[in-house]
Protein backbone atom coordinates (compact mmCIF):
# COMPACT_ATOMS: atom_id res chain seq x y z
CA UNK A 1 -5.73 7.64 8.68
CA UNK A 2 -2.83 7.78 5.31
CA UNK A 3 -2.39 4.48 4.26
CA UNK A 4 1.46 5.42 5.31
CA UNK A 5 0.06 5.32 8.75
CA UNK A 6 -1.24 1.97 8.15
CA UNK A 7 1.91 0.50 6.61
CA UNK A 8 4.16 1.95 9.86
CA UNK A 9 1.49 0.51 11.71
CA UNK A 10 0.93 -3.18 10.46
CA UNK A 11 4.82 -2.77 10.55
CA UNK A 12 5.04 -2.05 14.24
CA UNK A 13 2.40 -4.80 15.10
CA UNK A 14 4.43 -7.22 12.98
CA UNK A 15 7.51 -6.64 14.55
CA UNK A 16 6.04 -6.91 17.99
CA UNK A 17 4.40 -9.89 17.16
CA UNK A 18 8.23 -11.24 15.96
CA UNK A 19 9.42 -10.56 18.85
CA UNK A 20 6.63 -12.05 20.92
CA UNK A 21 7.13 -15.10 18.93
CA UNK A 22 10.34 -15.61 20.01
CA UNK A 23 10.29 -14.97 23.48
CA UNK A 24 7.72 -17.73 23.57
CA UNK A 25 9.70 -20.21 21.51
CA UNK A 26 12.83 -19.36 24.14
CA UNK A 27 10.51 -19.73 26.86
CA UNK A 28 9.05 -22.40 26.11
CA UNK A 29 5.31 -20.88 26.05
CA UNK A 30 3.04 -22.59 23.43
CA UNK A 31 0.15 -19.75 24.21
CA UNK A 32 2.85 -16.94 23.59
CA UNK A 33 3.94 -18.34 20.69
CA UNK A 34 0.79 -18.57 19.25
CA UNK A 35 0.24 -15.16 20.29
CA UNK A 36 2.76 -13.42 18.78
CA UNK A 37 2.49 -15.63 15.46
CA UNK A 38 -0.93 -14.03 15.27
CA UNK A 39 -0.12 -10.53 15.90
CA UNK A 40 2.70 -11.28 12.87
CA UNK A 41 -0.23 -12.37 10.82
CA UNK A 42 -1.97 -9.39 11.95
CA UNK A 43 0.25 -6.80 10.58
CA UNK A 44 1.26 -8.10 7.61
CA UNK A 45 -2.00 -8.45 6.33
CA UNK A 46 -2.28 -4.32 7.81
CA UNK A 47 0.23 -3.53 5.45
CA UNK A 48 -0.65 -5.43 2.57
CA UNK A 49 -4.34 -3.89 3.13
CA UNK A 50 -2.65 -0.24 3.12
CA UNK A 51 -0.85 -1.34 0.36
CA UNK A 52 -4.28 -2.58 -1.73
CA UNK A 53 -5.87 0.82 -1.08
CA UNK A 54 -2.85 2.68 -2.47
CA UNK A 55 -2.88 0.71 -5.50
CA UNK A 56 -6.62 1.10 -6.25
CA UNK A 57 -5.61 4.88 -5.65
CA UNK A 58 -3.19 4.54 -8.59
CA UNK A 59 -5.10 2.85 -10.91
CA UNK A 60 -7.91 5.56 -10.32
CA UNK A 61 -5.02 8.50 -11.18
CA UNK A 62 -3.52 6.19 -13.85
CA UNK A 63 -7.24 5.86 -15.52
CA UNK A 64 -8.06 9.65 -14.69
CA UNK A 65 -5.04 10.68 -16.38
CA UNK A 66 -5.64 8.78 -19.45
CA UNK A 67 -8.91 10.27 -19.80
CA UNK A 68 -7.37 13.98 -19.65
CA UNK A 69 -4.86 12.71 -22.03
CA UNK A 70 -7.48 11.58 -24.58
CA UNK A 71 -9.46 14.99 -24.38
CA UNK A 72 -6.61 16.69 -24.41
CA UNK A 73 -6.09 14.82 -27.80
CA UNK A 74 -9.48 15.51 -29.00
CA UNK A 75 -9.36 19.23 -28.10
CA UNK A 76 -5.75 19.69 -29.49
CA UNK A 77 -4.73 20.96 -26.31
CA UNK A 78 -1.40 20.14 -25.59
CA UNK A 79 -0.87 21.29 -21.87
CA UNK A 80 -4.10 19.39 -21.37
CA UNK A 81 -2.33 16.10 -22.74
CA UNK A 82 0.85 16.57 -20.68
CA UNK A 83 -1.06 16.85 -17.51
CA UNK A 84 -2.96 13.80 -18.18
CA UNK A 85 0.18 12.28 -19.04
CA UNK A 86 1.74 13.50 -15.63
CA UNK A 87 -1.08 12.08 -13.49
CA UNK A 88 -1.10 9.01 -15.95
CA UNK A 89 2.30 8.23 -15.03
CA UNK A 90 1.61 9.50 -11.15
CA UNK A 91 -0.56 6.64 -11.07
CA UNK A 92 1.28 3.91 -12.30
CA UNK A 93 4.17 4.93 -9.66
CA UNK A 94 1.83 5.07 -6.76
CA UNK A 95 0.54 1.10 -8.17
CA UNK A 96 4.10 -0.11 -9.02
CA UNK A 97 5.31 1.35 -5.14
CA UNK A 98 2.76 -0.74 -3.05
CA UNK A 99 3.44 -3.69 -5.01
């Protein structure tokens, strides 16, 4: 499963949660409440684990990219040093997007 499908996910389960949450407090339910607190909890911490994975996927491109950027330097080949410098930058969007 994408880590998009996480995100849409922990989203969904976070929202339900909310809402759960509040019928409870309207109610008066302590165990509903509780509930739906924990379901909040649950799907934030969904999303922020999608999120973790997509940064680690950045740094990897970011890192990658710098490599083919240095050979590309070493070899004098300049197409070689743009794409590193494409995926170089690739990365650093995917990290700075999942912040």
């Amino acid at each position: 499963m994408g880590a998009n499908e996480e995100r849409i996910k922990g989203k969904a389960e976070e929202v339900k949660g909310h809402i759960k949450h509040g019928v409870g407090s309207v109610l008066g339910n302590e165990q509903m409440q509780a509930e739906g607190h924990a379901e909040e909890a649950a799907g934030e911490a969904r999303q922020e684990a999608a999120k973790a994975t997509e940064r680690a996927k950045g740094t990897g491109e970011e890192l990658k990219g710098k490599i083919k950027g240095a050979a590309g330097d070493l070899i004098d080949n300049e197409q070689m040093q743009a794409e590193g410098r494409a995926e170089e930058l690739k990365g650093q969007a995917r990290q700075k997007a999942n912040q």
